[in-house]
Protein backbone atom coordinates (compact mmCIF):
# COMPACT_ATOMS: atom_id res chain seq x y z
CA UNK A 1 4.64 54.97 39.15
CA UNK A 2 2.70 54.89 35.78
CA UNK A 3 3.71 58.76 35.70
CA UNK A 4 7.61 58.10 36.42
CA UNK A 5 8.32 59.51 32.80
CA UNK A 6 6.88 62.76 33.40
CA UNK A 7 8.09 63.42 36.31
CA UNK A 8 11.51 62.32 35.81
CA UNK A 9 11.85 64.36 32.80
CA UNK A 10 10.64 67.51 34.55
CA UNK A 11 14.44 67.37 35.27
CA UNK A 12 16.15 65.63 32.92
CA UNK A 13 15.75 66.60 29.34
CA UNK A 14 16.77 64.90 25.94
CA UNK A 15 17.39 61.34 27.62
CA UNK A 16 14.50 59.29 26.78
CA UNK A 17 15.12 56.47 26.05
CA UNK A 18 17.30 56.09 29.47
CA UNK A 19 14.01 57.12 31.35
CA UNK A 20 12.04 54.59 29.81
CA UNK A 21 14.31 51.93 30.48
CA UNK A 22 14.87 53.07 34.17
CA UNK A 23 10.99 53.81 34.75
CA UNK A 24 10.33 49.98 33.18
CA UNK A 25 12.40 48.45 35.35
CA UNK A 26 11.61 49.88 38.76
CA UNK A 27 7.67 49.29 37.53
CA UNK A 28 8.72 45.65 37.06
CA UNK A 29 10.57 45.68 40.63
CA UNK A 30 7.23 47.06 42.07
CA UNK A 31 4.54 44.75 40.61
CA UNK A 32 6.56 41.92 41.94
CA UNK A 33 7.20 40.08 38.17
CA UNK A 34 11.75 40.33 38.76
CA UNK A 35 13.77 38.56 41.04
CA UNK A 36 12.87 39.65 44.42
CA UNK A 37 16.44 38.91 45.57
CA UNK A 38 18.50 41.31 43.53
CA UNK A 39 18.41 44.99 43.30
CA UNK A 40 15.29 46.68 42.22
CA UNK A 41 17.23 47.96 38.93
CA UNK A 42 20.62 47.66 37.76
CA UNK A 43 22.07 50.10 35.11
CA UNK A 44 25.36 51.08 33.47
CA UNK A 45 25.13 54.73 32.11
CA UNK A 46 27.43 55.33 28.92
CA UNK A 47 27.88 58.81 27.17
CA UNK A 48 29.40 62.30 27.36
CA UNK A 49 30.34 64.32 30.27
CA UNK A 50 27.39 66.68 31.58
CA UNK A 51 24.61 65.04 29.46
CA UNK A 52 22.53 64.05 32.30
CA UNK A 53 23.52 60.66 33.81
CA UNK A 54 24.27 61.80 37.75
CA UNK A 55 21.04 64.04 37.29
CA UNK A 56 19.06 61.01 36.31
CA UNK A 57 20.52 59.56 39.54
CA UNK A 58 18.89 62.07 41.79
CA UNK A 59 15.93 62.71 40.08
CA UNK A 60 15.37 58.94 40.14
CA UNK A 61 16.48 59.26 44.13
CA UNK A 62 13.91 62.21 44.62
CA UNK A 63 10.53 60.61 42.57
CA UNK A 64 11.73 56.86 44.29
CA UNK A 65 12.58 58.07 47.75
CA UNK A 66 11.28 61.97 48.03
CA UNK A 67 14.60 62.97 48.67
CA UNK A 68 17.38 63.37 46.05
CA UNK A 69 20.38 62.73 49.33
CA UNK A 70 19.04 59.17 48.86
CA UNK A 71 21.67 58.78 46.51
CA UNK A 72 24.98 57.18 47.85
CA UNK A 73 27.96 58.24 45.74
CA UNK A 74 31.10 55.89 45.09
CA UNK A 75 33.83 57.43 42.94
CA UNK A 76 35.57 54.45 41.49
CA UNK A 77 38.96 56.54 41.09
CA UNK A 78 39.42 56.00 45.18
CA UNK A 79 39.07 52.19 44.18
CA UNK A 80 42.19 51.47 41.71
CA UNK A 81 44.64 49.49 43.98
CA UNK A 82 43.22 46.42 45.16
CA UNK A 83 43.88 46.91 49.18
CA UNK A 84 40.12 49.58 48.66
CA UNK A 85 38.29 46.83 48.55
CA UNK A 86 38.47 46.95 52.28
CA UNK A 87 37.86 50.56 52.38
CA UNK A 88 34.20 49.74 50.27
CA UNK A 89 33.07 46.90 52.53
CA UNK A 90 35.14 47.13 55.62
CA UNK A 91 38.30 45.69 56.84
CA UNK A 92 38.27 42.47 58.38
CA UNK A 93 38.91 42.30 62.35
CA UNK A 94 42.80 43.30 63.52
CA UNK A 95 43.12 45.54 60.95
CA UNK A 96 43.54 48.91 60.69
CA UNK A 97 39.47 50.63 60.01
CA UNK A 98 37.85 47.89 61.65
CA UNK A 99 35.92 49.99 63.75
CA UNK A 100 34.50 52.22 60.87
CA UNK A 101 32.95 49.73 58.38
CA UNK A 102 32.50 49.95 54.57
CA UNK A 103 31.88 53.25 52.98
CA UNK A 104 28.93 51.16 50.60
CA UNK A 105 27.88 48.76 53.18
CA UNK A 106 28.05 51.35 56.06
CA UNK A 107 25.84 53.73 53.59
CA UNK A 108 23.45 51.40 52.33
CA UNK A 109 22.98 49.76 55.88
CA UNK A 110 21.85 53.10 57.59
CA UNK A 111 19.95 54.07 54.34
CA UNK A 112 18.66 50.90 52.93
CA UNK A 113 16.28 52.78 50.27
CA UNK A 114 18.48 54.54 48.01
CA UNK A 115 20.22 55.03 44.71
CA UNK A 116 23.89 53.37 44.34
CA UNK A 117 25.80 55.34 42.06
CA UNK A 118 29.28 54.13 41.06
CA UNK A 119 31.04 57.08 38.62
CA UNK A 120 33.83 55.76 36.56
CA UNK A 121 33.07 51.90 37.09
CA UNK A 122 36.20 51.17 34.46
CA UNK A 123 38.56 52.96 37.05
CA UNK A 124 37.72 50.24 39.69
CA UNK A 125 40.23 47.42 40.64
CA UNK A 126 38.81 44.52 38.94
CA UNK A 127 38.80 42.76 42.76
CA UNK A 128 36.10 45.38 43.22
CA UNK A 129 34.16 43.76 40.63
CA UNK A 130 33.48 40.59 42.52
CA UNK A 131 32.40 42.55 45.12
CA UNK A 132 29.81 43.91 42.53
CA UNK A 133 28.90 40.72 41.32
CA UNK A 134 27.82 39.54 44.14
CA UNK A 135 25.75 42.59 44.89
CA UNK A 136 24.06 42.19 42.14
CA UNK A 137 23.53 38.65 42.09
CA UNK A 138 22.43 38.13 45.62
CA UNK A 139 21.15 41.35 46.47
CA UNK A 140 23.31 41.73 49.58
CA UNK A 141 27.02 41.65 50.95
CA UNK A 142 28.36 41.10 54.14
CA UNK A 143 30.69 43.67 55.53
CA UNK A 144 34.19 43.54 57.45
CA UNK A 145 32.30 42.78 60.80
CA UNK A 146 30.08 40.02 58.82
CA UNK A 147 27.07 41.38 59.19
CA UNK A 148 24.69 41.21 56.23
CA UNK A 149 23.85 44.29 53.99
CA UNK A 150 20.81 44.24 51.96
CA UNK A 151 20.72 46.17 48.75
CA UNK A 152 17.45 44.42 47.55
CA UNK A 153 15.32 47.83 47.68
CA UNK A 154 18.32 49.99 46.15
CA UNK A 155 18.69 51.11 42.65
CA UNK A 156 22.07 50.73 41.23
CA UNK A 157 23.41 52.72 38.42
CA UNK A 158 27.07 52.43 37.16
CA UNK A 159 28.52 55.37 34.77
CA UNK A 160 31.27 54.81 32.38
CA UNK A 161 33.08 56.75 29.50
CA UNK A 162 34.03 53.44 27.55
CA UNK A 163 33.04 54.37 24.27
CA UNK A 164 32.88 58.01 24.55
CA UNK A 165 35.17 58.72 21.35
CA UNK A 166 32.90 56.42 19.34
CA UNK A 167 29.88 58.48 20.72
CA UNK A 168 32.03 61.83 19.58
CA UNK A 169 32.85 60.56 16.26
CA UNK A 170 29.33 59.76 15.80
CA UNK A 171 28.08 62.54 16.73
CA UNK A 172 30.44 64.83 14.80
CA UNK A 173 29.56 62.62 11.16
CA UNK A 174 25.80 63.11 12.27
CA UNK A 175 26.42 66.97 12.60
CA UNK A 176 28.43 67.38 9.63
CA UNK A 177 25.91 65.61 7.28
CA UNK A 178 21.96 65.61 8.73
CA UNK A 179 22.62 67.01 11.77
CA UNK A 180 21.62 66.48 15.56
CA UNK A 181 17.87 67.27 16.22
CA UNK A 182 17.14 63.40 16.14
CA UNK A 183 20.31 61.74 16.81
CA UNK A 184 19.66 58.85 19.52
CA UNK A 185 22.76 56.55 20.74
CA UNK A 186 20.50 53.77 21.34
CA UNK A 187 18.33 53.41 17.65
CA UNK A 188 21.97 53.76 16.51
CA UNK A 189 22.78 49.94 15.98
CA UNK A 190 26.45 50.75 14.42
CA UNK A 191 27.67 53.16 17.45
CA UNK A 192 25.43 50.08 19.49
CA UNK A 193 27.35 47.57 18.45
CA UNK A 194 30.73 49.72 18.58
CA UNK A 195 30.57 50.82 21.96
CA UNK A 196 29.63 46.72 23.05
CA UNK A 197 32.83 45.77 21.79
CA UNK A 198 34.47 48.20 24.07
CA UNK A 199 33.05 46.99 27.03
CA UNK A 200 33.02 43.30 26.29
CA UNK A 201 36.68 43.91 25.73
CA UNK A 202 36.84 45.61 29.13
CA UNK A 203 34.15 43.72 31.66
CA UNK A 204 33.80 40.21 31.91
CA UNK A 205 30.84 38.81 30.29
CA UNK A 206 29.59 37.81 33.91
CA UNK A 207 29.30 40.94 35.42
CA UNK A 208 27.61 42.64 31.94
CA UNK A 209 25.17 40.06 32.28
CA UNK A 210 23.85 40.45 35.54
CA UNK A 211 23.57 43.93 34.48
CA UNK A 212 19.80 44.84 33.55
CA UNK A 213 20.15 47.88 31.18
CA UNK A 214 22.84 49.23 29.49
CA UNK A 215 21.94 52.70 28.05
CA UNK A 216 23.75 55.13 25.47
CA UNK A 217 22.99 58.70 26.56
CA UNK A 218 22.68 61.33 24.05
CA UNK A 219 24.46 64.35 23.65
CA UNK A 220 22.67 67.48 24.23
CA UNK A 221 21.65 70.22 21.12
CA UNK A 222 21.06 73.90 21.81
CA UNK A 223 17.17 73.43 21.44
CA UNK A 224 17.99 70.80 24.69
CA UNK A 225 20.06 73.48 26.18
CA UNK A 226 17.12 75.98 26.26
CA UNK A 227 15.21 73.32 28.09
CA UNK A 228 17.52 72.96 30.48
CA UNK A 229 17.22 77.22 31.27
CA UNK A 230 13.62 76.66 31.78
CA UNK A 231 14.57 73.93 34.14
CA UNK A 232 16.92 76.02 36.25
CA UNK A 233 14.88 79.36 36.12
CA UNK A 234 11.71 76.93 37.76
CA UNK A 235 14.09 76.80 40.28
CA UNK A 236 14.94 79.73 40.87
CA UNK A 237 11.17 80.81 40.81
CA UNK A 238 11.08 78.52 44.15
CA UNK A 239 14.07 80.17 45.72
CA UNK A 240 12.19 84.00 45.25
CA UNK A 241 9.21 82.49 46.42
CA UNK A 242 9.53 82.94 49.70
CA UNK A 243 10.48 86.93 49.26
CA UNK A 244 6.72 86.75 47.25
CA UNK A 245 8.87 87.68 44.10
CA UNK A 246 8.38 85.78 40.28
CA UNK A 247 10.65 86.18 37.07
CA UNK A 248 10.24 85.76 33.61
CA UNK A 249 12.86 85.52 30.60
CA UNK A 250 12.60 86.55 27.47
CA UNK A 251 13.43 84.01 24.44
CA UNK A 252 16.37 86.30 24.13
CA UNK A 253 17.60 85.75 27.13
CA UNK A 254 17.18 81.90 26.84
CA UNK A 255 18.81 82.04 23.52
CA UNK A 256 21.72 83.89 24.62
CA UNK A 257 22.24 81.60 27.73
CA UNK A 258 22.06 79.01 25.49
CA UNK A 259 24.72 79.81 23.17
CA UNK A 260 26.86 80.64 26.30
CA UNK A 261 26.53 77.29 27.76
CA UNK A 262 26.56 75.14 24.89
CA UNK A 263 29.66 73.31 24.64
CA UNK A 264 29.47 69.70 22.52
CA UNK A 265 32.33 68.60 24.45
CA UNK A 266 31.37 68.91 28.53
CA UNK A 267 27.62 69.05 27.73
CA UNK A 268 25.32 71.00 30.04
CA UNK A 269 27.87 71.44 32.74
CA UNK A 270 29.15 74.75 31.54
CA UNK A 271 25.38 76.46 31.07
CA UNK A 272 25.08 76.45 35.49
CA UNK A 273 27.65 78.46 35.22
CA UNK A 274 26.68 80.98 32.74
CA UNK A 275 23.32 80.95 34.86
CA UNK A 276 24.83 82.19 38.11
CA UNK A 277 27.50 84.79 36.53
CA UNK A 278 24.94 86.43 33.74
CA UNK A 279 21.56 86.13 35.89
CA UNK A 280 22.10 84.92 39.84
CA UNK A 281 25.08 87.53 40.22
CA UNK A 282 23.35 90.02 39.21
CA UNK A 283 19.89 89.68 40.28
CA UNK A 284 21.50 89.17 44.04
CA UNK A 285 23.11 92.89 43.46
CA UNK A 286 19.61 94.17 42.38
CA UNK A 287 17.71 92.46 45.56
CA UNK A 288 20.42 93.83 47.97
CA UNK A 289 19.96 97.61 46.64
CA UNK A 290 15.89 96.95 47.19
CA UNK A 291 15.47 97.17 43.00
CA UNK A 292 12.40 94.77 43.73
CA UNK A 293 9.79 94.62 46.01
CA UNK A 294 7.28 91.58 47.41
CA UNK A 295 4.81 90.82 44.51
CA UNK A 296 7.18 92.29 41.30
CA UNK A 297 7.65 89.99 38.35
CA UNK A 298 11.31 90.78 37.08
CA UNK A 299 11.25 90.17 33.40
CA UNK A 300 14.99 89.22 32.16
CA UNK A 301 15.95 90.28 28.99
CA UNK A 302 19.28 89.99 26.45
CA UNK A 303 19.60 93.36 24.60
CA UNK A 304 22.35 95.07 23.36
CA UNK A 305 24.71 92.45 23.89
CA UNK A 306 23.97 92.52 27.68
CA UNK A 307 21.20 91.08 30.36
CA UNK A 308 18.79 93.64 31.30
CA UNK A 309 16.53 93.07 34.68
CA UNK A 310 13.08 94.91 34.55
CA UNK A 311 10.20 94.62 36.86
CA UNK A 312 7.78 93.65 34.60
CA UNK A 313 4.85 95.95 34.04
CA UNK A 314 1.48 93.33 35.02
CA UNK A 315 -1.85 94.41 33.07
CA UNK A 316 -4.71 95.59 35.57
CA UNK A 317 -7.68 94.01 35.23
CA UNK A 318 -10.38 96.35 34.76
């Protein structure tokens, strides 16, 4: 636990400030000095599209529970009229559903060690918020068949957009004038304090209270982006593994996969794709036609305005 930082930023990159407020509060919920009859954690995660807030989610899933499927996944969107509150904790007997519970409590009762993650909290039917409060203010909920639901040993993370446009704005005056390298939403007190309003105006004070964090995610740079390569290339290093193959890439190629991914609006999201069409597409071609052997490094270079896959020539030692 004392290493939680590391770790979780071995996948998420840029977001520090979220990790250290996450990683506090699960150390608190550990050494035993929180309320023992809530949730280990409870966060709402503001910010930009494809910055890292679901990744945090299953990287916090993965170092909490070794598995990153320990993450059950409520989109909010489903939850707009008020009759889905049934559909989240079960419909009471007679009606229609009975027999197949709550999608939450049903989740959380099979797999009581796990991440909660509601996306879009703010498109939720505020009768789903009392459900929430009580979640998070007695650690458990009783379902459509009234039997009792702990969430005491789940994490619960809520992601909003509420106060995205002050975020862009922000971040477009920091660009314009000093820049982006050390921008941080949450040592920003103005866009703080902006972005507050927007949600006291939209929650009830009740439910932000009982919330434990409530973090500002920062939008990610090109510097970030690179990170993020290195990141998905580690990955792929496991995949060709098991064919006893290893690759390399060039600053070039990071650069250039970089500058193809970056986009200040969707974040990150667009730089997976880049990934599989300029380096997994073709490197599955190369494989197929027996390019590479067991025990070749491929080293993957941008020249020439295109990706160039070499088997990279390994020094003998003499």
């Amino acid at each position: 636990l004392l290493k939680m930082e590391d770790r979780l930023r071995m996948r998420v990159v840029g977001q520090d400030e979220a990790i250290q407020a996450v990683s506090d509060a699960v150390r608190r919920a550990r050494a035993g000095i929180q309320d023992p009859n809530r949730p280990i954690g409870s966060f709402i995660f503001l910010g930009p599209t494809g910055v890292g807030k679901t990744e945090l989610a299953k990287a916090l899933a993965e170092f909490l529970f070794d598995d990153e499927n320990a993450l059950v996944r409520i989109d909010m969107s489903e939850y707009q009229e008020r009759h889905t509150v049934a559909r989240l904790i079960g419909a009471p007997p007679g009606y229609v559903g009975y027999e197949e519970g709550g999608q939450l409590t049903e989740a959380v009762r099979r797999r009581p060690y796990s991440i909660v993650l509601f996306d879009e909290i703010e498109k939720a039917h505020p009768e789903v918020f009392n459900v929430l409060l009580q979640l998070l203010d007695d650690g458990r909920l009783t379902d459509g068949k009234g039997r009792t639901v702990d969430f005491r040993n789940t994490v619960v993370i809520m992601t909003s957009n509420i106060g995205s446009t002050h975020i862009q704005q922000m971040l477009e005056e920091a660009e314009r004038t000093r820049g982006t390298e050390h921008w941080s939403g949450n040592n920003n007190r103005e866009l703080r304090e902006r972005v507050m309003e927007d949600l006291k105006a939209f929650f009830r004070p009740e439910f932000l209270n009982r919330v434990d964090e409530i973090i500002i995610f920062n939008p990610l740079n090109k510097e970030l982006l690179k990170q993020i390569v290195d990141i998905q290339i580690n990955r792929m290093k496991g995949y060709l593994k098991q064919k006893k193959i290893d690759i390399t890439l060039t600053e070039a190629a990071k650069e250039h996969l970089a500058d193809m991914g970056y986009d200040p609006v969707f974040g990150a999201r667009p730089l997976k794709r880049v990934i599989q069409k300029e380096v997994l597409n073709e490197l599955a071609k190369l494989l197929l036609e027996g390019r590479f052997q067991e025990g070749d490094t491929i080293e993957v270079d941008y020249r020439d305005g295109k990706m160039v896959f070499e088997k990279a020539l390994v020094a003998e030692v003499v």
